[in-house]
Protein backbone atom coordinates (compact mmCIF):
# COMPACT_ATOMS: atom_id res chain seq x y z
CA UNK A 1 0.00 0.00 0.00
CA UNK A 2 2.57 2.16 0.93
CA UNK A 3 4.41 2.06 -2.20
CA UNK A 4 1.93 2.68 -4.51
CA UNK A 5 1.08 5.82 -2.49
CA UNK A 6 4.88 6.37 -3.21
CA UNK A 7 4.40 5.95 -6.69
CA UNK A 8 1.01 7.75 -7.56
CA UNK A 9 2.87 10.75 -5.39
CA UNK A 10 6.24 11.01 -8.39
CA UNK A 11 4.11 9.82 -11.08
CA UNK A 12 1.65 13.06 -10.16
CA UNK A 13 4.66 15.54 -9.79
CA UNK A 14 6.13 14.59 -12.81
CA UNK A 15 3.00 14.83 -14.46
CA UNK A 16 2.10 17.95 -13.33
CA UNK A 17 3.59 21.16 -15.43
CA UNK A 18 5.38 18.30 -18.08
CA UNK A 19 8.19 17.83 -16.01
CA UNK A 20 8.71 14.10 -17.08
CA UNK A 21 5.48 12.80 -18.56
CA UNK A 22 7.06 9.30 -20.18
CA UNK A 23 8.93 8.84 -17.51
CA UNK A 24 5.39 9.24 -14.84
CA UNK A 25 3.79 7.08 -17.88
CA UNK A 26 6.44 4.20 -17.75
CA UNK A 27 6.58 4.38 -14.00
CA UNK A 28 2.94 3.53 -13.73
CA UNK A 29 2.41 0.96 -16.30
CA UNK A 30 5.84 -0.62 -14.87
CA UNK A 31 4.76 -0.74 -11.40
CA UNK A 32 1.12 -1.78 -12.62
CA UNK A 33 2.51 -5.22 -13.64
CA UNK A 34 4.75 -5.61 -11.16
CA UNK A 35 2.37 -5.43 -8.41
CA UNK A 36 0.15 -7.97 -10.66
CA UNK A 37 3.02 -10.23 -10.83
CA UNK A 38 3.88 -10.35 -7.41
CA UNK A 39 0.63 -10.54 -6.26
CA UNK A 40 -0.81 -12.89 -8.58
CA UNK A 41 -4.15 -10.85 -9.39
CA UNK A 42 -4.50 -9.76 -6.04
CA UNK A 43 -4.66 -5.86 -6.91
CA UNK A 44 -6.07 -6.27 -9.96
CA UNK A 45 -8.58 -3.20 -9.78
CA UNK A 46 -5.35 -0.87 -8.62
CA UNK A 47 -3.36 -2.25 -11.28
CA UNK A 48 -5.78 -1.72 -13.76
CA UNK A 49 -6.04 1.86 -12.75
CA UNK A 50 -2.25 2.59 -12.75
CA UNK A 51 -1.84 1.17 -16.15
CA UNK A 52 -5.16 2.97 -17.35
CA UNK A 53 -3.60 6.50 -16.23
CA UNK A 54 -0.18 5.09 -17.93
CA UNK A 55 -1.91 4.62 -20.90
CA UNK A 56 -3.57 7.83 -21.18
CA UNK A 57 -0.43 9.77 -20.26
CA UNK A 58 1.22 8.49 -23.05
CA UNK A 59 -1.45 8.84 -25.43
CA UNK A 60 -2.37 12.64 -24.43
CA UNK A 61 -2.39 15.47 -26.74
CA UNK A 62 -0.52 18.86 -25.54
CA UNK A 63 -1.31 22.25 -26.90
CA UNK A 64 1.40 21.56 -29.56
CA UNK A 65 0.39 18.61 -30.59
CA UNK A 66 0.89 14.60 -30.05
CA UNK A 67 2.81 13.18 -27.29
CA UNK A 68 3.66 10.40 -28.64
């Protein structure tokens, strides 16, 4: 639990004024299938919002254009 308060903390300061968007977007898709992995579907619904937000980070569209 504590971790992915941890994470979801970087992941939202990076995010936040474009500091280091692909690097908040692999953090969270990363630690998304880790914590499946390790786990073994036991934070499935967690996971599944990490790598949602992941995706959508690196699929977003700034005022200049594409991210990715």
């Amino acid at each position: 639990m504590g971790a992915a308060i941890i994470i979801c903390t970087i992941a939202c300061i990076w995010f936040k004024g474009n500091k280091k968007p692909r690097a908040a977007d692999m953090t969270l898709i990363i630690f998304a299938a880790v914590t499946l992995l390790i786990t073994h579907d036991g934070t499935f619904i967690g996971a599944f919002f990490y790598s949602i937000a992941g995706i959508i980070g690196l699929v977003r569209q700034s005022s200049t254009g594409w991210i990715l």
